[in-house]
PDB file of N, CA and C in Angstrom:
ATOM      1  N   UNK A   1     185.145 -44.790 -61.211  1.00  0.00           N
ATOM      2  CA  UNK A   1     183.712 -44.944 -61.048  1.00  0.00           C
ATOM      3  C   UNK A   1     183.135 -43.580 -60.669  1.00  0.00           C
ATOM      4  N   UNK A   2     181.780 -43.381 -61.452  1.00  0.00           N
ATOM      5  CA  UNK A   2     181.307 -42.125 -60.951  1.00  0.00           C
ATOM      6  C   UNK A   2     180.829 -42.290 -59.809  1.00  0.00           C
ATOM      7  N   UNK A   3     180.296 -40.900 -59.627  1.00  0.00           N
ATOM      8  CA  UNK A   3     179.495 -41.061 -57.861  1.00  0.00           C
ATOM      9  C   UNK A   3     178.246 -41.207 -57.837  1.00  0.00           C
ATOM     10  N   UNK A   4     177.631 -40.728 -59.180  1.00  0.00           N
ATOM     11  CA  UNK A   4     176.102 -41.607 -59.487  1.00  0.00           C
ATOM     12  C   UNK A   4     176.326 -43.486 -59.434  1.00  0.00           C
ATOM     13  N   UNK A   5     177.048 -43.697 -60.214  1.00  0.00           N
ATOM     14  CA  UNK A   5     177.395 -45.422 -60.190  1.00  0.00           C
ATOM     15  C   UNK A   5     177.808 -45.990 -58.842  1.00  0.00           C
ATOM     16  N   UNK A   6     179.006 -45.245 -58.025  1.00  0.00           N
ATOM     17  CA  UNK A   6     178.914 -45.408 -56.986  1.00  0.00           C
ATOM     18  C   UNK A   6     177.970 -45.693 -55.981  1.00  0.00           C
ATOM     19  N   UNK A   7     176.814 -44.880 -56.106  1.00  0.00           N
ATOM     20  CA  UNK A   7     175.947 -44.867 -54.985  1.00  0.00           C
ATOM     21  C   UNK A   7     175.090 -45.913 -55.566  1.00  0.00           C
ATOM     22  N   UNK A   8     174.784 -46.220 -56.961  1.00  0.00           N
ATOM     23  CA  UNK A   8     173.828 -47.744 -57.537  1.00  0.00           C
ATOM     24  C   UNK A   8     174.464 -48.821 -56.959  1.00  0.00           C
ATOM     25  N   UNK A   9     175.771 -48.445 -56.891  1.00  0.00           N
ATOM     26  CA  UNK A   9     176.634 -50.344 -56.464  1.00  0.00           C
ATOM     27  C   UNK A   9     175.609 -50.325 -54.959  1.00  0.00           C
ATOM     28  N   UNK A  10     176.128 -49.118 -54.090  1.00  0.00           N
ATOM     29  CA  UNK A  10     175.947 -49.137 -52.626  1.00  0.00           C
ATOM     30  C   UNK A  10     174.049 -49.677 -52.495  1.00  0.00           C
ATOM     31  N   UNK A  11     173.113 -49.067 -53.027  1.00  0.00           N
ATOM     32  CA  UNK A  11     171.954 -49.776 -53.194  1.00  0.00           C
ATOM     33  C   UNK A  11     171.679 -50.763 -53.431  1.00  0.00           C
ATOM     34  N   UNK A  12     171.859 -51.396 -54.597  1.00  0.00           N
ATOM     35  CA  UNK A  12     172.192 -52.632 -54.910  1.00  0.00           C
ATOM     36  C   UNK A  12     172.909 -53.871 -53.950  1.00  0.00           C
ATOM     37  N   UNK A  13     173.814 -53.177 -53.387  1.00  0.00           N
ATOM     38  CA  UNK A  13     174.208 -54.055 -52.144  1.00  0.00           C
ATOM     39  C   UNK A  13     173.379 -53.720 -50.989  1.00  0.00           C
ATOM     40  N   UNK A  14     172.843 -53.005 -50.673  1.00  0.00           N
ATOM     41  CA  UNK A  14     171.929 -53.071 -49.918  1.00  0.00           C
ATOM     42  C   UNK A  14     170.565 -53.403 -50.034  1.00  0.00           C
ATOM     43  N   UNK A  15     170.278 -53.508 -50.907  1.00  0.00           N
ATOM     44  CA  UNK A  15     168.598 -54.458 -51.459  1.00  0.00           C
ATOM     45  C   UNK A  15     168.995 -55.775 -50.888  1.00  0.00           C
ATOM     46  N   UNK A  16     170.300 -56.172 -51.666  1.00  0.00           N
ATOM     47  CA  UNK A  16     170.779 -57.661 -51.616  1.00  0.00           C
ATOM     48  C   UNK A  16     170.751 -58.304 -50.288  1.00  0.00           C
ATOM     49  N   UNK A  17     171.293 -57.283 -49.392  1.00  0.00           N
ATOM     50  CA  UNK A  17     171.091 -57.683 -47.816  1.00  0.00           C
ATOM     51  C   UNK A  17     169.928 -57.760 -47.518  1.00  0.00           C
ATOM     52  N   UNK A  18     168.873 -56.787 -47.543  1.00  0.00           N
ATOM     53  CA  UNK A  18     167.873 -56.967 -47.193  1.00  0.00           C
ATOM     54  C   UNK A  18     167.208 -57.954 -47.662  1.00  0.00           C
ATOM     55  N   UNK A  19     166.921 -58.318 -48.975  1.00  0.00           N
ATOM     56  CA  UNK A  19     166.250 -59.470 -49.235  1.00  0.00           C
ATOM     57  C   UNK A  19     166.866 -60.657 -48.388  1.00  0.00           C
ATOM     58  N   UNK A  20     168.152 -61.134 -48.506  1.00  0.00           N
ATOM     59  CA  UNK A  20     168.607 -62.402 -48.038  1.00  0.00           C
ATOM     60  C   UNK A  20     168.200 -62.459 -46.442  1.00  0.00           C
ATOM     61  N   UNK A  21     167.852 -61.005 -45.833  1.00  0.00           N
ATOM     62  CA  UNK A  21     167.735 -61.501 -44.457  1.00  0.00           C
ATOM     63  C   UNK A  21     165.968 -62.177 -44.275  1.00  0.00           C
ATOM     64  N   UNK A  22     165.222 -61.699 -45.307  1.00  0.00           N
ATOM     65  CA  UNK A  22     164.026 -62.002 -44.790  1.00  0.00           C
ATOM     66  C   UNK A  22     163.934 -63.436 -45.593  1.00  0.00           C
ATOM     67  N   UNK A  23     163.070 -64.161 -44.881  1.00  0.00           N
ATOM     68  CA  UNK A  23     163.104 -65.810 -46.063  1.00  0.00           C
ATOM     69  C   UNK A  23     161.963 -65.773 -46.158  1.00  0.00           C
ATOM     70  N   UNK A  24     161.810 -66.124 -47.369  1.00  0.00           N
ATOM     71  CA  UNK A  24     160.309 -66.579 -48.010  1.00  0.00           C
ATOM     72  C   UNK A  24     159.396 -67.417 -47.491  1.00  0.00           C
ATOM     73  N   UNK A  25     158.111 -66.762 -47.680  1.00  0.00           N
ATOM     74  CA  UNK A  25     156.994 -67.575 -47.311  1.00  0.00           C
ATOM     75  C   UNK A  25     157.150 -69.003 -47.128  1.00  0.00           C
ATOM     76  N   UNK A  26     158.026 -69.647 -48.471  1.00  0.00           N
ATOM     77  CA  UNK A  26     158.489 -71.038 -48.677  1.00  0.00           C
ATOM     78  C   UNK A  26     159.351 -71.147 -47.622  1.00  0.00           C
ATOM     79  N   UNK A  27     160.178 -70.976 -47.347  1.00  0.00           N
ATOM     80  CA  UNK A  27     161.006 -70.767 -46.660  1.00  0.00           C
ATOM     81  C   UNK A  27     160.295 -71.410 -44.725  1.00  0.00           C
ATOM     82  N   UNK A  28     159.849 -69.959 -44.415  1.00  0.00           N
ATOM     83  CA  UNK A  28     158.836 -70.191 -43.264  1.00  0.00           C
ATOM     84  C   UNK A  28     157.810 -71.251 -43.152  1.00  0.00           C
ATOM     85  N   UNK A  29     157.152 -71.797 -44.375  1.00  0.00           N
ATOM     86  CA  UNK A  29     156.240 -72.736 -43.964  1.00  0.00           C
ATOM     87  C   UNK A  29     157.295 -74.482 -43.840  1.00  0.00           C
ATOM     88  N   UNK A  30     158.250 -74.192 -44.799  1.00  0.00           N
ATOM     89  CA  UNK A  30     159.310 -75.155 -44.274  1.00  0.00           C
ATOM     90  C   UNK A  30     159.756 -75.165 -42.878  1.00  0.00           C
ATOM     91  N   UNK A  31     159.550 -74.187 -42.320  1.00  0.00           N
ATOM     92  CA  UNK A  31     160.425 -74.275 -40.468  1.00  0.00           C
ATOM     93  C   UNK A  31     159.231 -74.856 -40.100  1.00  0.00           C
ATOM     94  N   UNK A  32     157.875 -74.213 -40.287  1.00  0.00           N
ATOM     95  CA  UNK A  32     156.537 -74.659 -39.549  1.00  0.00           C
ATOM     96  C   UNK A  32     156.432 -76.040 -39.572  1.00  0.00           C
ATOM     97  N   UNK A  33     156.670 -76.751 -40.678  1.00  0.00           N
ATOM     98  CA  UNK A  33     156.670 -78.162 -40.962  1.00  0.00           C
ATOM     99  C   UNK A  33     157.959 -78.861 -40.239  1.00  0.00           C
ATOM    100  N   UNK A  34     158.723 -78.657 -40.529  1.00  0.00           N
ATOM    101  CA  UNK A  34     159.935 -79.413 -39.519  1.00  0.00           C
ATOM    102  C   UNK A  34     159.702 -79.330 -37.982  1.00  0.00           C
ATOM    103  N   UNK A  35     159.201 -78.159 -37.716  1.00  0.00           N
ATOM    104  CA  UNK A  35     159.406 -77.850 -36.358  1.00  0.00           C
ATOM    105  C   UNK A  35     158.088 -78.849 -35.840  1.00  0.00           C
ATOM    106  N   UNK A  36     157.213 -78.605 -36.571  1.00  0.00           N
ATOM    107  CA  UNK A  36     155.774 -79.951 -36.537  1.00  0.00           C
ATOM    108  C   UNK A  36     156.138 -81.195 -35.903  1.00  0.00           C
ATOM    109  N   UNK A  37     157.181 -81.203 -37.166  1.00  0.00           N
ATOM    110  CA  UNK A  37     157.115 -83.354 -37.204  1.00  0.00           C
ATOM    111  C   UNK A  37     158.285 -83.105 -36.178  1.00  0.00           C
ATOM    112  N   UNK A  38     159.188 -82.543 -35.756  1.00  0.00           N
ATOM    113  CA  UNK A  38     159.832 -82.730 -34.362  1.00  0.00           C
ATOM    114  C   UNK A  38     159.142 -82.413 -32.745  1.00  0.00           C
ATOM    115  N   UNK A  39     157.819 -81.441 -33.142  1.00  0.00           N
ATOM    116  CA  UNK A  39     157.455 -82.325 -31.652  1.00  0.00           C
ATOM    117  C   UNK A  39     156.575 -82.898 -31.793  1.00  0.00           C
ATOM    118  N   UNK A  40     156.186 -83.322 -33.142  1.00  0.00           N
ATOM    119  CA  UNK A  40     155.190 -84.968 -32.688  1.00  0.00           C
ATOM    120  C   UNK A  40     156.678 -85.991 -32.361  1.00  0.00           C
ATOM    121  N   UNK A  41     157.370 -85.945 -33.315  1.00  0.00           N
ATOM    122  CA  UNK A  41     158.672 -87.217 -32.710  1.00  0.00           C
ATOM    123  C   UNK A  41     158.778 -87.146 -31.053  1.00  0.00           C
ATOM    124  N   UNK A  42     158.948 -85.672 -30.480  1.00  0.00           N
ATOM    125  CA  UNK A  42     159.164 -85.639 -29.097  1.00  0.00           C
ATOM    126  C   UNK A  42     158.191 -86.392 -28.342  1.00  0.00           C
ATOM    127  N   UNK A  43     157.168 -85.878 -29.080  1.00  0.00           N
ATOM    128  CA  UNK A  43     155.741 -85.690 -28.136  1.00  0.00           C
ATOM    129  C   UNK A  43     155.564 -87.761 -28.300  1.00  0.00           C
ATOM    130  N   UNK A  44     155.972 -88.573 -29.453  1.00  0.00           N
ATOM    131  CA  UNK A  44     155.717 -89.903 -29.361  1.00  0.00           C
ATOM    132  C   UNK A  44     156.440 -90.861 -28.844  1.00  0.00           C
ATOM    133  N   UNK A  45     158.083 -90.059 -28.658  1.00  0.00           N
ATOM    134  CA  UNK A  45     159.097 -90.976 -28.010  1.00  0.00           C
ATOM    135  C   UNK A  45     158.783 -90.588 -26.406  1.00  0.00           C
ATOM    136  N   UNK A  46     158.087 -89.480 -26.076  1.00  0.00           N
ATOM    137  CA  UNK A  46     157.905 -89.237 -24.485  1.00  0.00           C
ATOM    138  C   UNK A  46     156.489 -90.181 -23.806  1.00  0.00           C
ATOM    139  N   UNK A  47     155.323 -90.295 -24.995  1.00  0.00           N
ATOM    140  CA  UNK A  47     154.835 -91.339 -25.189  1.00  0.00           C
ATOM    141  C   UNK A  47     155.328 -92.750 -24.666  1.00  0.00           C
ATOM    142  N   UNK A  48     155.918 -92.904 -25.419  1.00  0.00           N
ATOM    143  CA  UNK A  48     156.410 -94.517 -25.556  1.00  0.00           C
ATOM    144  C   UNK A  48     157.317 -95.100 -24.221  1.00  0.00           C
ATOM    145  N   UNK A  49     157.878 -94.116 -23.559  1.00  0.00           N
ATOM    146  CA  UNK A  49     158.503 -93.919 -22.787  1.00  0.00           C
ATOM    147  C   UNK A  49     157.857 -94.377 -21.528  1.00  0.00           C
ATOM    148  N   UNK A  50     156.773 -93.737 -21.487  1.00  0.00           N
ATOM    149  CA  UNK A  50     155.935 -93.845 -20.340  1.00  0.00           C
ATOM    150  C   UNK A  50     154.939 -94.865 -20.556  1.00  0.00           C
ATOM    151  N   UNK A  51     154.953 -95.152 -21.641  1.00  0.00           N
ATOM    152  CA  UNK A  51     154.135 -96.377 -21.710  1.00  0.00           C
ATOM    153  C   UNK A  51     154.756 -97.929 -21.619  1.00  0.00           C
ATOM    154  N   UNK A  52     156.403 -97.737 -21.614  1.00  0.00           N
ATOM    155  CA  UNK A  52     157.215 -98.884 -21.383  1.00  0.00           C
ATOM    156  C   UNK A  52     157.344 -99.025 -20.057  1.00  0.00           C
ATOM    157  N   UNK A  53     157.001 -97.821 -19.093  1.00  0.00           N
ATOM    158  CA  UNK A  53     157.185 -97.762 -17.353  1.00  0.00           C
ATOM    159  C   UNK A  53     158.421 -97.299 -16.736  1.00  0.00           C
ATOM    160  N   UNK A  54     158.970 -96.521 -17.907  1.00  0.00           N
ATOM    161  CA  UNK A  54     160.419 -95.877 -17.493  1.00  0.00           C
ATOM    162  C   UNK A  54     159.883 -94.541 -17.310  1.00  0.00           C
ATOM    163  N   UNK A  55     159.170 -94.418 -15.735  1.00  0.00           N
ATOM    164  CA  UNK A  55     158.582 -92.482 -15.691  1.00  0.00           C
ATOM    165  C   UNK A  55     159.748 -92.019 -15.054  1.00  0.00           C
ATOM    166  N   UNK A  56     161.186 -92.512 -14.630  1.00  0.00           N
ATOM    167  CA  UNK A  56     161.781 -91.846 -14.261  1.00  0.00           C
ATOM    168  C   UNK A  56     163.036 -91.198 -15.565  1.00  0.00           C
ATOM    169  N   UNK A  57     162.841 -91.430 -16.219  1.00  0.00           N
ATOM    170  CA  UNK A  57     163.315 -91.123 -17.415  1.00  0.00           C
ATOM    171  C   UNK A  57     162.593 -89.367 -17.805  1.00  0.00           C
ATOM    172  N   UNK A  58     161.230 -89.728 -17.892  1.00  0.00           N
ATOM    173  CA  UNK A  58     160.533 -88.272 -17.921  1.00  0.00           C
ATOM    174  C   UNK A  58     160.055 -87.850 -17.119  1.00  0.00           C
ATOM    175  N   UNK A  59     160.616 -86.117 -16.640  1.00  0.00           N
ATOM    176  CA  UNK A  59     160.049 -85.542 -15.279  1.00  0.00           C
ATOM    177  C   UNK A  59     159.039 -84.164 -15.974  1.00  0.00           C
TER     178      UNK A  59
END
């Protein structure tokens, strides 16, 4: 392998890293959404909780 080709592999593998570390817009608005509907779940089972009269359950 030359040392021009050489150094394309080494770029090339390094684009590759870099892209895979950052995640896509898609990506991020997927965490925003999961992370959503898990603390409404929190936020309705801590709800329900206290509305059954078990406050020692939640402090």
């Amino acid at each position: 392998m030359t040392q021009e080709a050489a150094q394309q592999a080494e770029r090339n593998r390094h684009d590759h890293h870099q892209h895979k570390e950052q995640p896509g817009p898609e990506r991020l608005a997927l965490d925003l959404m999961l992370r959503s509907l898990q603390v409404f779940i929190d936020t309705t089972l801590v709800i329900g909780i206290q509305a059954a009269g078990h406050e020692g359950l939640v402090r």
